[in-house]
C-alpha atoms as a PDB file:
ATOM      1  CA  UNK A   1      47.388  93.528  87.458  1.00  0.00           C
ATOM      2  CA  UNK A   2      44.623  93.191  85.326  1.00  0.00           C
ATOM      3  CA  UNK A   3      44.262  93.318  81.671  1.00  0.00           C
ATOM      4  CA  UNK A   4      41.286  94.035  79.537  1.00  0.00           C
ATOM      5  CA  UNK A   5      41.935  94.103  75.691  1.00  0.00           C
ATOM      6  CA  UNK A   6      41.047  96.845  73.403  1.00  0.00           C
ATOM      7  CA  UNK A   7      38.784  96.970  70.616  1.00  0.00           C
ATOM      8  CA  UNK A   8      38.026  93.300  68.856  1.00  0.00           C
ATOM      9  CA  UNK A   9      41.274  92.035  70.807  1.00  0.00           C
ATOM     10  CA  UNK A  10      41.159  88.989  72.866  1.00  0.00           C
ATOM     11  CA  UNK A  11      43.629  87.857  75.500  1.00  0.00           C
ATOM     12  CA  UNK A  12      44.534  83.855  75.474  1.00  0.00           C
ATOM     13  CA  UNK A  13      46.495  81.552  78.424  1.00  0.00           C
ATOM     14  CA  UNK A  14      47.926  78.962  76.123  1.00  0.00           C
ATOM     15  CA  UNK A  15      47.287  75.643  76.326  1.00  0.00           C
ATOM     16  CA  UNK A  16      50.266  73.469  76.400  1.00  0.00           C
ATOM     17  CA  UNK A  17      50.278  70.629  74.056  1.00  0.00           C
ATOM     18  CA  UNK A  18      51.134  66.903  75.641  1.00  0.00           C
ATOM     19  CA  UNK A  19      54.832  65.904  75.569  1.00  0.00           C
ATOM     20  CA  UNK A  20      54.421  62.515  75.400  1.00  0.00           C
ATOM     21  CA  UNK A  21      52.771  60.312  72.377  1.00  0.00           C
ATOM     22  CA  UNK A  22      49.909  57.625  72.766  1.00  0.00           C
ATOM     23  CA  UNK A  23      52.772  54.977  72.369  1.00  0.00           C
ATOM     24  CA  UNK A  24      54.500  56.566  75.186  1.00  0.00           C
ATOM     25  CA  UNK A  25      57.306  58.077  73.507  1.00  0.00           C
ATOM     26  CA  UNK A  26      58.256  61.198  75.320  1.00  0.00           C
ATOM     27  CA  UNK A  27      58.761  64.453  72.555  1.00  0.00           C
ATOM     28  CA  UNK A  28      61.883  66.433  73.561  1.00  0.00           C
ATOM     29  CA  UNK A  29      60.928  70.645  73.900  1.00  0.00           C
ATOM     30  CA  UNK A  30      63.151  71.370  70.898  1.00  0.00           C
ATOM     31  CA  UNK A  31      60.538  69.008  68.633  1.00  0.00           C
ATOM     32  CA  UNK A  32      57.461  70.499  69.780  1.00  0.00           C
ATOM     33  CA  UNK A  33      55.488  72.792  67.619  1.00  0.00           C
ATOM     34  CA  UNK A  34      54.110  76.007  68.575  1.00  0.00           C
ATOM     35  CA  UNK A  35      50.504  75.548  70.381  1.00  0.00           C
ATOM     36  CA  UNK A  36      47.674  76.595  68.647  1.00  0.00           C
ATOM     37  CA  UNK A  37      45.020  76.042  71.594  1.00  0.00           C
ATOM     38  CA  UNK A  38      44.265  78.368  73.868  1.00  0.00           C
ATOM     39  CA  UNK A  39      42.003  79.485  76.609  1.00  0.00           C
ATOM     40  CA  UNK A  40      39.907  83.045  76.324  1.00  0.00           C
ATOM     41  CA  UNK A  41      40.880  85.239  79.709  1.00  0.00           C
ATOM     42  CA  UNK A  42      39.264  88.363  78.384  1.00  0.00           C
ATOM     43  CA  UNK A  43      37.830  90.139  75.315  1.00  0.00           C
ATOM     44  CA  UNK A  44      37.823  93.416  74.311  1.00  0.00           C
ATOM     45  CA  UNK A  45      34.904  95.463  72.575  1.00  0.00           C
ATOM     46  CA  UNK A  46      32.492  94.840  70.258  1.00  0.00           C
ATOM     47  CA  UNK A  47      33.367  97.729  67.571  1.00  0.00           C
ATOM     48  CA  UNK A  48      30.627  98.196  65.151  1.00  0.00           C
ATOM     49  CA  UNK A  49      31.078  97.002  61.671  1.00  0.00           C
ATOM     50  CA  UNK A  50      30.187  98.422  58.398  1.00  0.00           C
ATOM     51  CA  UNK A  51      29.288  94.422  57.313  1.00  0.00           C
ATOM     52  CA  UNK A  52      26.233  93.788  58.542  1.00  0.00           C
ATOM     53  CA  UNK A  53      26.726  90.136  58.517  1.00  0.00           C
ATOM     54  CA  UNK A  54      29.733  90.194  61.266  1.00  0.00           C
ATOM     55  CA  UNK A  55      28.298  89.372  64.781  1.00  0.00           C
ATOM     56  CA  UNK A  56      29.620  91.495  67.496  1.00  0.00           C
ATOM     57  CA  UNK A  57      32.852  90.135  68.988  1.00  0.00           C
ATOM     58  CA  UNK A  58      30.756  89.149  72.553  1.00  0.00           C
ATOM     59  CA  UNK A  59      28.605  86.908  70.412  1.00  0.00           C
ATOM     60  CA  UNK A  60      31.284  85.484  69.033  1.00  0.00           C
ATOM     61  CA  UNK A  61      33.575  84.278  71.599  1.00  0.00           C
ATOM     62  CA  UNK A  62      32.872  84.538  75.605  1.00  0.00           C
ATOM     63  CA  UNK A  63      35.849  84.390  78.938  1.00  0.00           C
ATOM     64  CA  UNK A  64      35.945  80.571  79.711  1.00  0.00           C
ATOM     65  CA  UNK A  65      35.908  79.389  75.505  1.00  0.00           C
ATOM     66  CA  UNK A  66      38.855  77.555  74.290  1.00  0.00           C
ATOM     67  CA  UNK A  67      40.265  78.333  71.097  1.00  0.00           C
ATOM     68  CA  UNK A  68      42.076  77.394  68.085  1.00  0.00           C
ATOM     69  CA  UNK A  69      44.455  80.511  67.169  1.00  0.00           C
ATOM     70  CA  UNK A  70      46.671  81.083  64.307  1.00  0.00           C
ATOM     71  CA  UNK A  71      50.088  78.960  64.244  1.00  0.00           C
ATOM     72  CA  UNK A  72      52.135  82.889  64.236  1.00  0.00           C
ATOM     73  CA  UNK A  73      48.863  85.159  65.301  1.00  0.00           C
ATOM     74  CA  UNK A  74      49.193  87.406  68.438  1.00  0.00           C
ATOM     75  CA  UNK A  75      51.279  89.589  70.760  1.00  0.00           C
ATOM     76  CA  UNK A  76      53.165  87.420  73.672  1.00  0.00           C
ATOM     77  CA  UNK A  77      52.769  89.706  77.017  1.00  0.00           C
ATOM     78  CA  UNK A  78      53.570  88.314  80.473  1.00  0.00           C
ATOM     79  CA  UNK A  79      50.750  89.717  83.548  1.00  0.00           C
ATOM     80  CA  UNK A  80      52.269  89.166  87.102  1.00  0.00           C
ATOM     81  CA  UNK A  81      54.737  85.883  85.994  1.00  0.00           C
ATOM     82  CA  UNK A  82      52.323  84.444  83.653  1.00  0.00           C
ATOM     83  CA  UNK A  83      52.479  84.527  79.741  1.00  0.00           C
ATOM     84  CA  UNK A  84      49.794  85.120  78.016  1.00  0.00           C
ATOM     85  CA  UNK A  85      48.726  85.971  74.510  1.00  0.00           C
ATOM     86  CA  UNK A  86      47.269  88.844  72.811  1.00  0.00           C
ATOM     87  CA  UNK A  87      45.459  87.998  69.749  1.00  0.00           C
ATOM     88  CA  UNK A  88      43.270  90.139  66.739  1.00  0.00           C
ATOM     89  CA  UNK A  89      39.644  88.913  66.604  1.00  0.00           C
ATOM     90  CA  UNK A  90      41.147  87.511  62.645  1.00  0.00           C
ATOM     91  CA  UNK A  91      43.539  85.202  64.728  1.00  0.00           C
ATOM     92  CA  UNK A  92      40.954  83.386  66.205  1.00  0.00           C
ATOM     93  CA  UNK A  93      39.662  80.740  63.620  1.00  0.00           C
ATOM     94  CA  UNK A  94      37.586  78.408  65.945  1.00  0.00           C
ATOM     95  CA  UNK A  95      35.563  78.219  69.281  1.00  0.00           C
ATOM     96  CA  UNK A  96      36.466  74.308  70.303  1.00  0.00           C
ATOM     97  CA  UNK A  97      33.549  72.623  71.857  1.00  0.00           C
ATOM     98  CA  UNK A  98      33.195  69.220  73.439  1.00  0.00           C
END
């Protein structure tokens, strides 16, 4: 099934976080925090905003982009087996780049 996202929406796979510190020490589940990285599957539409300053959502974030979300931001959905993430273009606060 496919999903495309609605207005300024975006849909995230999210990234999960190493279990396992650079000493070695393996982090049991139950002491992991919640991920906040994840990886853009599809965006919604660019709605057009009042605030001439705001760039359209497509300028803003493209399918591919990883992401830095908010820690409680978004809807958890699962497509087909996988879980994914449903998150308000406000949720997103950064584009990660290399």
């Amino acid at each position: 099934m496919k999903v495309r996202p609605i207005d300024e929406r975006v849909l995230l796979k999210v990234v999960e976080s190493e279990n396992k510190t650079s000493g070695g020490i393996i982090i049991p589940d139950t002491a992991h925090e919640k991920p906040q990285i994840g990886k853009v599957i599809a965006i919604g539409d660019d709605v057009i905003s009042k605030d001439a300053e705001r760039k359209p959502l497509s300028k803003v974030v493209k399918v591919g982009d990883k992401v830095l979300f908010a820690k409680y931001g978004g809807t958890e959905v699962k497509v087909d087996g996988e879980e994914l993430l449903l998150v308000n273009r406000n949720d997103i606060l950064a584009v990660l780049e290399k």
